[in-house]
C-alpha atoms as a PDB file:
ATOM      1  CA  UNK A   1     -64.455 -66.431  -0.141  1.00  0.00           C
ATOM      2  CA  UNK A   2     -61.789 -64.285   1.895  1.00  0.00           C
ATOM      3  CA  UNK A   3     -60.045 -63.678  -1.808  1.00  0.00           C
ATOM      4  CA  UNK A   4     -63.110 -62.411  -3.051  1.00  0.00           C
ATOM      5  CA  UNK A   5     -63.902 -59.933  -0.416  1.00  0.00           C
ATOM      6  CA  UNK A   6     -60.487 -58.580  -0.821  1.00  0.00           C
ATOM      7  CA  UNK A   7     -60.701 -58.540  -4.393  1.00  0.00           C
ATOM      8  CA  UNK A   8     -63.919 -56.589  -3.876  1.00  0.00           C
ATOM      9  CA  UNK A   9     -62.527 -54.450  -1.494  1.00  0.00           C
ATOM     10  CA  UNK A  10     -60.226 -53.537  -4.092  1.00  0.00           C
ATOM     11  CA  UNK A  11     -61.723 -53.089  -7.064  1.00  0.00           C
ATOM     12  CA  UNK A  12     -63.730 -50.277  -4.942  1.00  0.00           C
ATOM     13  CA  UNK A  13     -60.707 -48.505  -3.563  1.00  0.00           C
ATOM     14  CA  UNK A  14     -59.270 -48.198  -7.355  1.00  0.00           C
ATOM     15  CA  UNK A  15     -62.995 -47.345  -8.502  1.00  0.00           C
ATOM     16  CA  UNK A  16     -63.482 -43.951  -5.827  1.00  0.00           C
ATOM     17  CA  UNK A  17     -59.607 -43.105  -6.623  1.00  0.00           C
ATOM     18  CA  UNK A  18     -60.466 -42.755 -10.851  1.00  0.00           C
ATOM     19  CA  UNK A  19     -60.000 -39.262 -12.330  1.00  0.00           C
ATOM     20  CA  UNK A  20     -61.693 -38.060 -15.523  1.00  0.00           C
ATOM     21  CA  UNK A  21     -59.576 -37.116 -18.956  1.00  0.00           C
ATOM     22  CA  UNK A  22     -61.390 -35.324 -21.586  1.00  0.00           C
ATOM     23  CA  UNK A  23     -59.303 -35.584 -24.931  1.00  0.00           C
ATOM     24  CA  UNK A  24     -60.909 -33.260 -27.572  1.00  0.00           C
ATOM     25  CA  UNK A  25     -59.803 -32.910 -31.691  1.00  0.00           C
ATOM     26  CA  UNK A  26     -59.998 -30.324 -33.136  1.00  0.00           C
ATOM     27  CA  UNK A  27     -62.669 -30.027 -36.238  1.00  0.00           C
ATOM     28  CA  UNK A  28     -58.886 -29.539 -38.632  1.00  0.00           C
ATOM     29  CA  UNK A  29     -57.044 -31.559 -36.893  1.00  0.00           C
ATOM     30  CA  UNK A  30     -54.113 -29.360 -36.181  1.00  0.00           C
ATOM     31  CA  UNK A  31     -54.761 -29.171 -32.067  1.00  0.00           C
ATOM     32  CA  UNK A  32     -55.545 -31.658 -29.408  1.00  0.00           C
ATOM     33  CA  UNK A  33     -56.437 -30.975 -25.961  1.00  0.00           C
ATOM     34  CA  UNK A  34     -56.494 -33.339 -22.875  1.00  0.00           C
ATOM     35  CA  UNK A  35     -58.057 -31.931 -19.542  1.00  0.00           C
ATOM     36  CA  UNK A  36     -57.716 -33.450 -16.689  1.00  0.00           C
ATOM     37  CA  UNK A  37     -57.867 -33.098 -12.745  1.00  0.00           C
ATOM     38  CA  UNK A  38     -54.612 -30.698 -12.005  1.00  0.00           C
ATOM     39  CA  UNK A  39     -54.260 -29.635 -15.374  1.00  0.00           C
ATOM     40  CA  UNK A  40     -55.007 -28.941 -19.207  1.00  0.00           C
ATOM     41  CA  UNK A  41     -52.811 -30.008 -22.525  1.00  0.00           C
ATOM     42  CA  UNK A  42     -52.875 -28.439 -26.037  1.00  0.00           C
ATOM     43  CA  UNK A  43     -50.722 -30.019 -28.699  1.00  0.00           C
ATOM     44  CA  UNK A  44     -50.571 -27.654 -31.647  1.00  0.00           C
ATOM     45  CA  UNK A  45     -49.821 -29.469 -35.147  1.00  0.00           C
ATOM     46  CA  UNK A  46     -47.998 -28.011 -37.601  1.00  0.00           C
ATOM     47  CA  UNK A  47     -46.782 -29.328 -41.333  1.00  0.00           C
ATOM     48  CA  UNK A  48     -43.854 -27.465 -43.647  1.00  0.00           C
ATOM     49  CA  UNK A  49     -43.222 -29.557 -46.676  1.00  0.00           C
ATOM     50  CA  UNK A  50     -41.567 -32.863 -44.790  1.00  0.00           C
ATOM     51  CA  UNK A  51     -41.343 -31.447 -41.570  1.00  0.00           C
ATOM     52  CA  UNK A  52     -43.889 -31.834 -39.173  1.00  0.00           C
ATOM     53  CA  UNK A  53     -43.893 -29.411 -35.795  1.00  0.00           C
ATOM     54  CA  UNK A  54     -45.476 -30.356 -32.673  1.00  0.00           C
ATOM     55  CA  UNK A  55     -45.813 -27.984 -29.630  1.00  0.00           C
ATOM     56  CA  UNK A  56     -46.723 -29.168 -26.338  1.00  0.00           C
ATOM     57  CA  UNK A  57     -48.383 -26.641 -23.473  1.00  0.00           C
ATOM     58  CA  UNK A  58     -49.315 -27.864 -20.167  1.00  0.00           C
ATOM     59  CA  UNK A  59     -51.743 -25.252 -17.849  1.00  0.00           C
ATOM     60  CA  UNK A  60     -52.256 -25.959 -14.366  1.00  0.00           C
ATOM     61  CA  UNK A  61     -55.535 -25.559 -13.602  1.00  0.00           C
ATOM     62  CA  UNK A  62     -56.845 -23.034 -11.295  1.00  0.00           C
ATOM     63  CA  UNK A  63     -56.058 -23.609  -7.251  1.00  0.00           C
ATOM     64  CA  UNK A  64     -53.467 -26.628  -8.206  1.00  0.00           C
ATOM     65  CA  UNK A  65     -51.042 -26.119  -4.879  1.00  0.00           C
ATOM     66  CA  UNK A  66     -48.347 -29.007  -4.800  1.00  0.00           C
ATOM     67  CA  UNK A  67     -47.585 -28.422  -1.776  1.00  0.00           C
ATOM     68  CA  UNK A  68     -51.012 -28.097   0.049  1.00  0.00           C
ATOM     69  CA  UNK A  69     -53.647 -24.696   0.922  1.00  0.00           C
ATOM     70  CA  UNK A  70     -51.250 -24.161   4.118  1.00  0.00           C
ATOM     71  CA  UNK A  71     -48.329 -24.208   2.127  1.00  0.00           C
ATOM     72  CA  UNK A  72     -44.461 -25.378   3.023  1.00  0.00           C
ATOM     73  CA  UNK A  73     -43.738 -25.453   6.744  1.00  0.00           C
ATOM     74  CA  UNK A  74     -40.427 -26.945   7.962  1.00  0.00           C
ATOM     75  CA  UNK A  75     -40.573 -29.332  11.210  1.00  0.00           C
ATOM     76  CA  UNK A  76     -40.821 -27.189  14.457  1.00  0.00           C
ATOM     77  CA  UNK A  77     -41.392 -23.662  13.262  1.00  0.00           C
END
C-alpha cells in the first residue's frame, strides 16, 4: 500500500512539473518551429542539388532571466 502512495505521490509531482512543446510544419515543408516554455526554434530547410542546408535559430522568449527578476548578487553585498 505504502509503494502505491508513493508511486502516487509521484506520478503527481512529475504531472504539475510538465511543460508544453508546440512543434508546427510548415504547409512546404522547408521550416519547422518548436515553442516551448523559455524559448522558440525555427529550423529553416534548404536543398542545392545533393546538398541539403539546415539552419537552426533559438529565441528566448520574452522575460526569460537565467539568473532570476533580482538578478546576480554575490554573498554579503
Amino acid at each position: 500500500m505504502r509503494a502505491l502512495i508513493c508511486l502516487g505521490l509521484l506520478l503527481a509531482a512529475t504531472a504539475a512539473n510538465a511543460q508544453t512543446y508546440t512543434t508546427t510544419v510548415s504547409p512546404d515543408q522547408r521550416t519547422v518551429t518548436t515553442t516551448g516554455p523559455t524559448s522558440t526554434a525555427t529550423t529553416q530547410i534548404s536543398r542545392n542539388a545533393n546538398v541539403v542546408t539546415r539552419t537552426t535559430t533559438i529565441t528566448p522568449n520574452s522575460g526569460y532571466q537565467p539568473m532570476g527578476s533580482a538578478g546576480y548578487k554575490p554573498m554579503g553585498r
